[in-house]
C-alpha atoms as a PDB file:
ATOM      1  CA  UNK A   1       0.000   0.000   0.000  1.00  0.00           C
ATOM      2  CA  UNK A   2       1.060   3.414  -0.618  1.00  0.00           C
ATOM      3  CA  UNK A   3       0.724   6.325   2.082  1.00  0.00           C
ATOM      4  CA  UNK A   4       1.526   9.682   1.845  1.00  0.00           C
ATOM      5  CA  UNK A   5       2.694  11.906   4.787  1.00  0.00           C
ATOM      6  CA  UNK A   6       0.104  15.148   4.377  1.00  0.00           C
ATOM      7  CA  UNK A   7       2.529  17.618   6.132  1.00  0.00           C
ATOM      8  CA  UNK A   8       5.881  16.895   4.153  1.00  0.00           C
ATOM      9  CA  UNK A   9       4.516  15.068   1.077  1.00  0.00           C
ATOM     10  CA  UNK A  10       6.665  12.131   1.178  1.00  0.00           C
ATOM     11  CA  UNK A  11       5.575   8.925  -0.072  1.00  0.00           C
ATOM     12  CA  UNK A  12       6.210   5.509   1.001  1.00  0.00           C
ATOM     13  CA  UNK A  13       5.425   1.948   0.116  1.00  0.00           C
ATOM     14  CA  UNK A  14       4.768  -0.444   2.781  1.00  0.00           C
ATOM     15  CA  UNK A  15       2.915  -4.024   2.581  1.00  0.00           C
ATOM     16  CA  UNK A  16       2.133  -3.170   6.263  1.00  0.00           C
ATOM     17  CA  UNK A  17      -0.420  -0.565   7.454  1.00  0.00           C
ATOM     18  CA  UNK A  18       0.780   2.811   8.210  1.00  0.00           C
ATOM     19  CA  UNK A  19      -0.724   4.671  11.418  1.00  0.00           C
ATOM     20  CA  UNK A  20      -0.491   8.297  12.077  1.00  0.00           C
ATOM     21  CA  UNK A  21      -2.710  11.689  11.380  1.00  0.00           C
ATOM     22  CA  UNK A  22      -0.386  12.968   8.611  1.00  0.00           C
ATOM     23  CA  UNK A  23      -0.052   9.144   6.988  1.00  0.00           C
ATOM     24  CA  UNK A  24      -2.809   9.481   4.202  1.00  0.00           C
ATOM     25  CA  UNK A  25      -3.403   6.263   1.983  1.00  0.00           C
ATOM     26  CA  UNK A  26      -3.193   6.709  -1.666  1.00  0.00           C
ATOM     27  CA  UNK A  27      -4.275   4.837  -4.193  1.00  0.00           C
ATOM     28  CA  UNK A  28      -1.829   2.483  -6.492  1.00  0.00           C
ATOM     29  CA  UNK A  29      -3.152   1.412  -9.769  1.00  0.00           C
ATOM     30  CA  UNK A  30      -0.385  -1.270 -10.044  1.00  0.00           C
ATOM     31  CA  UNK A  31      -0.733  -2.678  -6.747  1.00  0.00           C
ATOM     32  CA  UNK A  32      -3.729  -4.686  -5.197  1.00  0.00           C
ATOM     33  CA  UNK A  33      -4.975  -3.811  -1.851  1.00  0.00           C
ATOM     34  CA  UNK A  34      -5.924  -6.345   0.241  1.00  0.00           C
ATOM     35  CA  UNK A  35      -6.420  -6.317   4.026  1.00  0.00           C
ATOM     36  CA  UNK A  36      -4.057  -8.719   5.960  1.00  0.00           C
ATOM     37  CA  UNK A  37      -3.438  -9.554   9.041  1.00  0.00           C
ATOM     38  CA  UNK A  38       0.107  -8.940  10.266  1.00  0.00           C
ATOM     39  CA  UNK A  39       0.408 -12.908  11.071  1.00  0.00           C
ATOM     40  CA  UNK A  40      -0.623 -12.897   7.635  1.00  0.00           C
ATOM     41  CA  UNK A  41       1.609 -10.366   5.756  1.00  0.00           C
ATOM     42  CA  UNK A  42       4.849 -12.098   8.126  1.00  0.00           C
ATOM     43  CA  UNK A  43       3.728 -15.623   6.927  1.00  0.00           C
ATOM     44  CA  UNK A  44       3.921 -14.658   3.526  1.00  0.00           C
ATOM     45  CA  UNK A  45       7.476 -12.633   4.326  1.00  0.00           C
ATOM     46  CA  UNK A  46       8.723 -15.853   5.787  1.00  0.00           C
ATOM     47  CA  UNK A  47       6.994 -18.542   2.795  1.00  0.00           C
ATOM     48  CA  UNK A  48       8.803 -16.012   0.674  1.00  0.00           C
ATOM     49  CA  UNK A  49      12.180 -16.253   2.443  1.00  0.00           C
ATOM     50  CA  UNK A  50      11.773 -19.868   2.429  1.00  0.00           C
ATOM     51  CA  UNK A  51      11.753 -19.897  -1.459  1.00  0.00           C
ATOM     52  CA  UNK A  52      14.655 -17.425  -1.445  1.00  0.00           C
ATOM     53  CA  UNK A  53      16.594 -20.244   0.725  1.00  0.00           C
ATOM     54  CA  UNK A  54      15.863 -23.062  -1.446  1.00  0.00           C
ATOM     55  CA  UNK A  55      16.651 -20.704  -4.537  1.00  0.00           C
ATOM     56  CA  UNK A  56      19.874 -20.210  -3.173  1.00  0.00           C
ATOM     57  CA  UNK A  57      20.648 -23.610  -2.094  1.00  0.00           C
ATOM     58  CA  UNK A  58      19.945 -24.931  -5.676  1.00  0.00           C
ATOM     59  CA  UNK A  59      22.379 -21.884  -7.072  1.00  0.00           C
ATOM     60  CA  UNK A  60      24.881 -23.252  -4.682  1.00  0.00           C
ATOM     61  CA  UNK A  61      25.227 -26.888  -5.802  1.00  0.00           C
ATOM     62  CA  UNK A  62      24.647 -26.036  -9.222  1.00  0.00           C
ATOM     63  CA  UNK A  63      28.080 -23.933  -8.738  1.00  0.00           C
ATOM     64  CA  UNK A  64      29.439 -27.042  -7.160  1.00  0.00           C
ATOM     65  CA  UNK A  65      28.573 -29.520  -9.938  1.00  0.00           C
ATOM     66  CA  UNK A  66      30.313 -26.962 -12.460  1.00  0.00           C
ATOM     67  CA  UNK A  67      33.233 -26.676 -10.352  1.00  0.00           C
ATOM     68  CA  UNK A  68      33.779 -30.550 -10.352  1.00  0.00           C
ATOM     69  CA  UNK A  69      32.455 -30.624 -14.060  1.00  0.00           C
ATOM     70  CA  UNK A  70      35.098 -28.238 -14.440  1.00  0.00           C
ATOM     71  CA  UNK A  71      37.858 -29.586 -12.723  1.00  0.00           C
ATOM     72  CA  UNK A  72      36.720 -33.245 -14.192  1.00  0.00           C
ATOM     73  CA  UNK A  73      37.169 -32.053 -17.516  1.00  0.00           C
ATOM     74  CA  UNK A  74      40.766 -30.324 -16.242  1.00  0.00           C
ATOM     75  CA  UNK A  75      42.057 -33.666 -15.472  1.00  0.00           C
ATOM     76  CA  UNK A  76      40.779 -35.423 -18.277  1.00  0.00           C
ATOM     77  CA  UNK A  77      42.548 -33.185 -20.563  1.00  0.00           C
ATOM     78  CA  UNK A  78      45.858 -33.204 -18.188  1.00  0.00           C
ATOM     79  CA  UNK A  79      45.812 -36.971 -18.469  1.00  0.00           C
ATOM     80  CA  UNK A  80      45.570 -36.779 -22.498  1.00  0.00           C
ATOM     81  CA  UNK A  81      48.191 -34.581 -22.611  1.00  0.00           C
ATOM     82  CA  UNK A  82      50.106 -36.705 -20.383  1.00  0.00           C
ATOM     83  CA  UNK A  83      49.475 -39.711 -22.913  1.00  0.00           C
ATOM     84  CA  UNK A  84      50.026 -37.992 -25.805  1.00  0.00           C
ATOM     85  CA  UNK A  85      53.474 -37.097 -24.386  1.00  0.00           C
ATOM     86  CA  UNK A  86      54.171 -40.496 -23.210  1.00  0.00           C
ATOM     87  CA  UNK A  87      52.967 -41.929 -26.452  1.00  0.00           C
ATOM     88  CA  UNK A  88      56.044 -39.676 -28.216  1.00  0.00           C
ATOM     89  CA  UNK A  89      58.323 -41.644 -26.079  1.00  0.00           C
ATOM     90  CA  UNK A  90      57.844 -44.913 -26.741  1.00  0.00           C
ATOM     91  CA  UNK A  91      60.749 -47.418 -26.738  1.00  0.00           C
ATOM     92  CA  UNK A  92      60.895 -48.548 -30.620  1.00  0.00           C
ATOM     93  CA  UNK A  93      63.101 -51.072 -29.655  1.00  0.00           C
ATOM     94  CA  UNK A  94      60.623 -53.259 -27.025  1.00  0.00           C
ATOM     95  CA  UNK A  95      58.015 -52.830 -30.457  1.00  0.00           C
ATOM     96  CA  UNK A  96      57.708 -56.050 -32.286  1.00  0.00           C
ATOM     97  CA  UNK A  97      58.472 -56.362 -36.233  1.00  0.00           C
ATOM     98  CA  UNK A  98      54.585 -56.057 -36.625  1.00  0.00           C
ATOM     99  CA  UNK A  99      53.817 -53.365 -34.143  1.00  0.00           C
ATOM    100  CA  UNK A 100      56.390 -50.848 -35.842  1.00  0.00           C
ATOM    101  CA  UNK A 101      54.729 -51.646 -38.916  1.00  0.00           C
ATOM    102  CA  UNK A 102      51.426 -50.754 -37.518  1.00  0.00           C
ATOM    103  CA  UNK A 103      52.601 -47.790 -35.953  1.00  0.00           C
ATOM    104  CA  UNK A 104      54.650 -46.940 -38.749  1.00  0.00           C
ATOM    105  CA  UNK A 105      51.123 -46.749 -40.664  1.00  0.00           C
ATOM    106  CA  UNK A 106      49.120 -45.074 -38.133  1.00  0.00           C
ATOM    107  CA  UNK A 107      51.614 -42.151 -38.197  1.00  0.00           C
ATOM    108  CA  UNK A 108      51.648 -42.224 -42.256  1.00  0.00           C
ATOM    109  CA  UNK A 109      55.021 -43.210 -42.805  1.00  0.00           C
ATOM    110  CA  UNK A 110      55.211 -44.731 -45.959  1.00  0.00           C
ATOM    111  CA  UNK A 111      57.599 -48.130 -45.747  1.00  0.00           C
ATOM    112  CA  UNK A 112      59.273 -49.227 -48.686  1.00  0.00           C
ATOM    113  CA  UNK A 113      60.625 -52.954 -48.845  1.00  0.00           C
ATOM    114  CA  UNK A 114      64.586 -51.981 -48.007  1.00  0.00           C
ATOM    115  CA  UNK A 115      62.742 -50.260 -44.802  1.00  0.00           C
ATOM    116  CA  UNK A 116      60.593 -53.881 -43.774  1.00  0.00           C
ATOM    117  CA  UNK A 117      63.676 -56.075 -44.223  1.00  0.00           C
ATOM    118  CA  UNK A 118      64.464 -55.972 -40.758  1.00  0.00           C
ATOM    119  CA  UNK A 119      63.399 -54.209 -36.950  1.00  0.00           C
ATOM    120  CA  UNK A 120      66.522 -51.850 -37.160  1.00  0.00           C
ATOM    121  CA  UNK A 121      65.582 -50.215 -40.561  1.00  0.00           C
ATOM    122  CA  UNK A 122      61.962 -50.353 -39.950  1.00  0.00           C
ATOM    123  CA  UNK A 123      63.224 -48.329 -36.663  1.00  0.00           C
ATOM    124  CA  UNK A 124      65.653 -46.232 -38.692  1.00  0.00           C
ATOM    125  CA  UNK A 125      63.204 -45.550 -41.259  1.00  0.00           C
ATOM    126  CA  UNK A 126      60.162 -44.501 -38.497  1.00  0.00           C
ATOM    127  CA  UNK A 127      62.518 -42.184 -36.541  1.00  0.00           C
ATOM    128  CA  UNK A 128      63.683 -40.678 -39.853  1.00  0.00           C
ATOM    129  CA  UNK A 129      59.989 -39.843 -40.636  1.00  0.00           C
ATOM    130  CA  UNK A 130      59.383 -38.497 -37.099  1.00  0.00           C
ATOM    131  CA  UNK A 131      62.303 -36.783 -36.556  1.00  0.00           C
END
């Protein structure tokens, strides 16, 4: 409700009834007036509140969740780094004949038949390509 002090003009909004001879009531065409109780207008204060609490709680573990999304995803990415360096060092020489082939074709290195004859120039020829 909206009251108006008759002496100094001031206006104020208050959901709770204003007493006093210069405290006029004046009408607000955007606000409905209904007559409540004080227990009333504090119940609704605190049901309000309420919702503000659970509002907040919900903020608060959606925050949380992103945090550990975040830091999920942060390790995930730390541990592909950390195999995609570890997979630069492998040790050729504990590769079988056939698994330096096969790596030698995931990487694209084309293998010609001097480089298959044997593990050391199928070695030679894959570090050659790799730098």
């Amino acid at each position: 409700m909206r009251y108006e002090n008759i002496k100094t003009g001031a206006v104020v909004d208050s959901p709770f009834p204003v007493k006093g001879n210069l405290w006029v009531a004046v009408d607000n065409k955007n606000q409905d007036i209904t007559e409540l109780s004080e227990h009333e207008l504090r119940n609704q204060v605190l049901d309000q509140q309420n919702k503000i609490d659970d509002l907040e709680a919900t903020i608060e573990k959606l925050e949380k969740s992103l945090e550990l999304h975040s830091e999920k995803d942060l390790e995930t990415e730390y541990l592909n780094v950390v195999d995609e360096d570890e997979a630069d060092e492998i040790d050729l020489e504990t590769l079988t004949k056939a698994e330096l082939e096969e790596l030698a074709k995931e990487q694209d290195i084309k293998l010609t038949t001097n480089n298959k004859k044997n593990k050391e120039s199928l070695i030679a020829a894959i570090v050659e390509a790799l730098g």
